[in-house]
N, C-alpha and C. Protein backbone atom coordinates (compact mmCIF):
# COMPACT_ATOMS: atom_id res chain seq x y z
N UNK A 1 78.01 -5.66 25.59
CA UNK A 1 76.72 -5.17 26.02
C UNK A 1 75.63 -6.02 25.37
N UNK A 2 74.86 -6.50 26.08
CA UNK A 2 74.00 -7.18 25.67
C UNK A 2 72.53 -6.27 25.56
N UNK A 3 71.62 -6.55 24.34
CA UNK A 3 70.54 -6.08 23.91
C UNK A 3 69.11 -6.87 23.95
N UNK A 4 68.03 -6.77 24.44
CA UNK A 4 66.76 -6.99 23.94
C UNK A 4 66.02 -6.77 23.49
N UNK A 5 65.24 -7.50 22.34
CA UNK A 5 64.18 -6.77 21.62
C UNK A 5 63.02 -7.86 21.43
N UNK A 6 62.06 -7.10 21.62
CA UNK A 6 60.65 -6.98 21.60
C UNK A 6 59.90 -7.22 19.92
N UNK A 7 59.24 -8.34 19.95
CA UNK A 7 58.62 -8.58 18.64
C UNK A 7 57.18 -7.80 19.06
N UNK A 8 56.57 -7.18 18.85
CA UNK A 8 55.59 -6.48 19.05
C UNK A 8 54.13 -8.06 17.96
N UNK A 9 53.28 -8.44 18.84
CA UNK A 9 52.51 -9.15 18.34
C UNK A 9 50.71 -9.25 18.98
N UNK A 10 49.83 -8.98 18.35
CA UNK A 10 48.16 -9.55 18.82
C UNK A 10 48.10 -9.66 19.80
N UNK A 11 47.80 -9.09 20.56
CA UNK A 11 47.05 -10.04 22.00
C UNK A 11 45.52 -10.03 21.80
N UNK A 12 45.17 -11.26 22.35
CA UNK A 12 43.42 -11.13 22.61
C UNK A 12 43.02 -11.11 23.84
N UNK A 13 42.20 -10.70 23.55
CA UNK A 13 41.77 -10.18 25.40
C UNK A 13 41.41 -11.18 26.49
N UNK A 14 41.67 -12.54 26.23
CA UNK A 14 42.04 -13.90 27.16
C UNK A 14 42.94 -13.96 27.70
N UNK A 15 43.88 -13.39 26.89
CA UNK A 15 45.42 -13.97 26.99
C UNK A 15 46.44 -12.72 27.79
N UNK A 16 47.00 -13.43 28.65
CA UNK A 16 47.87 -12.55 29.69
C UNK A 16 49.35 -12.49 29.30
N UNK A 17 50.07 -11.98 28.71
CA UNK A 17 51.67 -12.46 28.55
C UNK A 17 52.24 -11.40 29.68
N UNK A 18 53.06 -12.22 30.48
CA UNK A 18 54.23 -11.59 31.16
C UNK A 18 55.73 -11.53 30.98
N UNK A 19 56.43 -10.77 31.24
CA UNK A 19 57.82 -11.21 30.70
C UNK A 19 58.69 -10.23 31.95
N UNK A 20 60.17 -10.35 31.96
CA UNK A 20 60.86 -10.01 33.07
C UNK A 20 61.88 -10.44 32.62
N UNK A 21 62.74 -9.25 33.23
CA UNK A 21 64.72 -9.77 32.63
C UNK A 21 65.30 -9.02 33.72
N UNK A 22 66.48 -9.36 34.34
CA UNK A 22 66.86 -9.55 35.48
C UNK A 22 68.38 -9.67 34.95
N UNK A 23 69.75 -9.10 36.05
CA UNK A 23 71.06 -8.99 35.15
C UNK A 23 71.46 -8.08 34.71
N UNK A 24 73.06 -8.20 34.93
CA UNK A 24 73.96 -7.36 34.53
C UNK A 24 74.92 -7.12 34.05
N UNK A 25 76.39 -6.92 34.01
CA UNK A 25 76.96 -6.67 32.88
C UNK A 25 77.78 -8.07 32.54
N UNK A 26 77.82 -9.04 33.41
CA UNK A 26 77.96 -10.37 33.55
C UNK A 26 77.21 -11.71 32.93
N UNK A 27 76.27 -11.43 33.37
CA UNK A 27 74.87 -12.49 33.41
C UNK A 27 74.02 -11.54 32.57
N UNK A 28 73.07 -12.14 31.96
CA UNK A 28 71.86 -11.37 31.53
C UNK A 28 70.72 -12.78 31.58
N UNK A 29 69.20 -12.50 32.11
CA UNK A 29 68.29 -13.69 31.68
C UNK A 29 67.06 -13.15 31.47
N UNK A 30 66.11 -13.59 30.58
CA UNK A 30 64.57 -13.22 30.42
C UNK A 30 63.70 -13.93 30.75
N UNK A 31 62.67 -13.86 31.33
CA UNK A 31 61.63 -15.31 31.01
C UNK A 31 59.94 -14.41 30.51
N UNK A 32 59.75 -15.28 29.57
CA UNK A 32 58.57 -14.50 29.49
C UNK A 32 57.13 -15.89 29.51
N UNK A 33 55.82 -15.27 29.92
CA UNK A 33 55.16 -16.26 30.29
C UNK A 33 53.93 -16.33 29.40
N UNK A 34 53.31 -16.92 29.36
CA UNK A 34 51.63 -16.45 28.14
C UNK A 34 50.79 -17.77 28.90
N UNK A 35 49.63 -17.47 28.67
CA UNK A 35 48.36 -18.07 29.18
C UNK A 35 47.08 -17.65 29.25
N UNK A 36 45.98 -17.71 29.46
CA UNK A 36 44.76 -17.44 29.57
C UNK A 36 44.42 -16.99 30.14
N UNK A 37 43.95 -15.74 30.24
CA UNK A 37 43.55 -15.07 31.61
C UNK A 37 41.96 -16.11 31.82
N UNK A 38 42.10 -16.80 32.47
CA UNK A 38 40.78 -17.58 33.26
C UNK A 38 40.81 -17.98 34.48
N UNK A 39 39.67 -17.06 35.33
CA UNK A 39 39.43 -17.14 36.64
C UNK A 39 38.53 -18.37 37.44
N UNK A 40 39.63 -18.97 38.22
CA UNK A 40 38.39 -20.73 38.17
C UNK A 40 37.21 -20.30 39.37
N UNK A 41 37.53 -19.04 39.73
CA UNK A 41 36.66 -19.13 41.05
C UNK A 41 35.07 -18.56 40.39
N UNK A 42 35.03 -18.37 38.85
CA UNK A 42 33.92 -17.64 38.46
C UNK A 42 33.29 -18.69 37.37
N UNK A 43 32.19 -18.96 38.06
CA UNK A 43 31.13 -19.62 36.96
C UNK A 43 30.42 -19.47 36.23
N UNK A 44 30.19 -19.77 34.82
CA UNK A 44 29.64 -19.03 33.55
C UNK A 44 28.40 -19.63 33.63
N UNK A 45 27.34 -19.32 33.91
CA UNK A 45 25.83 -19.42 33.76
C UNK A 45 25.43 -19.03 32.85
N UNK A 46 25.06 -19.99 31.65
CA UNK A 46 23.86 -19.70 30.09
C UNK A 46 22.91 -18.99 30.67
N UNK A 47 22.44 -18.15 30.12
CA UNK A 47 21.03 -17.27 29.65
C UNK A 47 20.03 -18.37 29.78
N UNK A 48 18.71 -18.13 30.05
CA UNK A 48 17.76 -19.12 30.24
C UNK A 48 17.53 -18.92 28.33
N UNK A 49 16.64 -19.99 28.00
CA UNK A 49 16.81 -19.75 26.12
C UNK A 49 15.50 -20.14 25.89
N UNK A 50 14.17 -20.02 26.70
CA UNK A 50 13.30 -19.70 26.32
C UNK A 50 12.32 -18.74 27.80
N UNK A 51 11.08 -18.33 27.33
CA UNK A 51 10.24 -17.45 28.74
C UNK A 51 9.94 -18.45 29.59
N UNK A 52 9.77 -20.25 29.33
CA UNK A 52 9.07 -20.89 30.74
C UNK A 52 10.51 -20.87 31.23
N UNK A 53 11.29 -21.22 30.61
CA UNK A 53 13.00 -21.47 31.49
C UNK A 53 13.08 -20.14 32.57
N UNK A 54 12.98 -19.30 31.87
CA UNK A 54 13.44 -18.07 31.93
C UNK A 54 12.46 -17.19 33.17
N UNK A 55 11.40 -17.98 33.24
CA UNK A 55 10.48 -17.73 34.46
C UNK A 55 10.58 -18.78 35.66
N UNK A 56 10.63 -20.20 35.31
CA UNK A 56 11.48 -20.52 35.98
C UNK A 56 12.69 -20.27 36.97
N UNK A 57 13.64 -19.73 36.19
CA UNK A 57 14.98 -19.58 37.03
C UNK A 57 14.33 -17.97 37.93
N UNK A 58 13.51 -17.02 37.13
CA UNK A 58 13.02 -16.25 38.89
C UNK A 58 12.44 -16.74 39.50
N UNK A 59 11.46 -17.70 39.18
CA UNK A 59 10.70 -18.20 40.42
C UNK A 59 12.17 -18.63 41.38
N UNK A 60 12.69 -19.34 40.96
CA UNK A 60 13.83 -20.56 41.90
C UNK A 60 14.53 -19.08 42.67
N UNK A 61 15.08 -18.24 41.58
CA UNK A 61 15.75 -16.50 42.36
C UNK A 61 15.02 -16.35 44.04
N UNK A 62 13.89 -15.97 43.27
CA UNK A 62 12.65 -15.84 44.58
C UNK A 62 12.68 -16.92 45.56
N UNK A 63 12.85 -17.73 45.54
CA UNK A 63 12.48 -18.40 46.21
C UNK A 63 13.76 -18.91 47.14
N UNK A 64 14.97 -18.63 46.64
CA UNK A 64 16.54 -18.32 47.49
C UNK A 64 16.26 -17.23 47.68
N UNK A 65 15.91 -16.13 47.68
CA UNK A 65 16.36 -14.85 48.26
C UNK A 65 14.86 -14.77 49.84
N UNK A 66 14.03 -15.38 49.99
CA UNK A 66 12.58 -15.96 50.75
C UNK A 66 13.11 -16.40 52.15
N UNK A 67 14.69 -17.69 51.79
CA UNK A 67 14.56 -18.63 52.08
C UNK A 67 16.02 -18.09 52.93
N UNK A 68 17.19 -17.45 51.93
CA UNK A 68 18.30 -17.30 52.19
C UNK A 68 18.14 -15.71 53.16
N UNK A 69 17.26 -14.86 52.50
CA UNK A 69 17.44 -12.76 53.05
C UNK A 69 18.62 -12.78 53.15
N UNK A 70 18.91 -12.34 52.51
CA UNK A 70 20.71 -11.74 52.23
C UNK A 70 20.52 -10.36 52.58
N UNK A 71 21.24 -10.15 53.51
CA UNK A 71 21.59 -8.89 54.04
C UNK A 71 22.97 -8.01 53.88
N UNK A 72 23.24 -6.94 53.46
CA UNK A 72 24.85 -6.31 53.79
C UNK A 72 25.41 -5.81 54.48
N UNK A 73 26.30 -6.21 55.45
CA UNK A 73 26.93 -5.40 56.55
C UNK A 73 28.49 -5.51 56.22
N UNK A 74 28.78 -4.61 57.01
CA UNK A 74 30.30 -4.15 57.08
C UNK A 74 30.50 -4.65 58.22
N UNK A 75 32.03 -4.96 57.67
CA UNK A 75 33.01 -5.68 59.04
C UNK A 75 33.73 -4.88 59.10
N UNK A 76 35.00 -5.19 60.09
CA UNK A 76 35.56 -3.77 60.86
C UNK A 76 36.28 -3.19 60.10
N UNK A 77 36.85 -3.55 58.50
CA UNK A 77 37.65 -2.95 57.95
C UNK A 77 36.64 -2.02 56.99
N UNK A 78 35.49 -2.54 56.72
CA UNK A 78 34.37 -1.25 56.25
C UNK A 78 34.33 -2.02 55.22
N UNK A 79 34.31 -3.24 55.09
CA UNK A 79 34.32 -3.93 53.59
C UNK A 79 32.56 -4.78 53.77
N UNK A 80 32.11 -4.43 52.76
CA UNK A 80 30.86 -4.63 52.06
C UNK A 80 30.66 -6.41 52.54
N UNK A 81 30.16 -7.02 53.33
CA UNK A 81 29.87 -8.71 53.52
C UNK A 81 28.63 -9.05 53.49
N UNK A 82 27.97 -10.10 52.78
CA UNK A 82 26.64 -10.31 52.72
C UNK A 82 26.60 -11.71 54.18
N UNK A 83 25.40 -11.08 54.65
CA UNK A 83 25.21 -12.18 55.84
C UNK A 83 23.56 -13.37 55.13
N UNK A 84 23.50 -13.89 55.47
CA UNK A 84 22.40 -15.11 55.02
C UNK A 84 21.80 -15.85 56.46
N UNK A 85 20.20 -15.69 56.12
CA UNK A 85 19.95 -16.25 57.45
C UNK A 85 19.70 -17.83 57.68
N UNK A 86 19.93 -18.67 56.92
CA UNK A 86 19.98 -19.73 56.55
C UNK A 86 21.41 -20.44 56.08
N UNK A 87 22.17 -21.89 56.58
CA UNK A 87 23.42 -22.20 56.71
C UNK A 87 22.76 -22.77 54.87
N UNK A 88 24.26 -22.84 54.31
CA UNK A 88 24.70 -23.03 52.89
C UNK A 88 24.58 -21.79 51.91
N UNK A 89 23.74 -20.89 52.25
CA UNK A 89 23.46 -19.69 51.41
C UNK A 89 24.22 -18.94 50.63
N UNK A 90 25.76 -18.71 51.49
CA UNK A 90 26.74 -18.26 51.09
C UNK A 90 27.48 -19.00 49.86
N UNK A 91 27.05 -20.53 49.52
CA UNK A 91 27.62 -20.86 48.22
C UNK A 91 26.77 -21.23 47.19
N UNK A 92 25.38 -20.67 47.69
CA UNK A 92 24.47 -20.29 46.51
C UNK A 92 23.53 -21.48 46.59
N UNK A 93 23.83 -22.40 48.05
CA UNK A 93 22.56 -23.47 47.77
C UNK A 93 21.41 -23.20 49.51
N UNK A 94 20.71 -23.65 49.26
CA UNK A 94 19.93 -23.35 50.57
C UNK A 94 18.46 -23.85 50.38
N UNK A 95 18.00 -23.90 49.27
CA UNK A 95 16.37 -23.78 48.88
C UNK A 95 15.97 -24.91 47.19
N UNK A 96 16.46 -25.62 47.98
CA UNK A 96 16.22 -26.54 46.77
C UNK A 96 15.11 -26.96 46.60
């Protein structure tokens, strides 16, 4: 009979570990996985780090939301979609 055991260790809240064991009284196998939980589809934007920056980036806000009107409608499955009345809007450029 074969046994597994578990080192119990830290995780930080980046880090994803998976593991899985599979097998029977023949065969036995584990694999376990670790990595970063980091999502590439999400971009980290700094804080503006002073008030002209920082008035700045609403003016530029204002002036995509003028240019882009983002609207919300539902599609047929009832899921929340923003429409833009201007082409590129949807990947955040339009009003340069």
């Amino acid at each position: 009979m074969l046994a597994a055991a578990a080192i119990p260790a830290c995780a930080h809240a980046e880090d994803i570990w998976d593991g899985n064991c599979v097998g029977g009284w023949r065969g036995f196998n584990c694999v376990t996985r670790e990595g970063t939980a980091v999502n590439p589809y999400v971009r980290v934007v700094p804080e503006p780090s002073s008030p002209a920056e920082q008035a700045r980036a609403l003016a530029a806000d204002r002036k995509w939301v003028a240019h882009c009107r983002p609207l919300k409608a539902y599609d047929a499955y009832g899921v929340t979609r923003y429409r833009y009345a201007a082409p590129g809007c949807e990947f955040g450029v339009g009003s340069e």
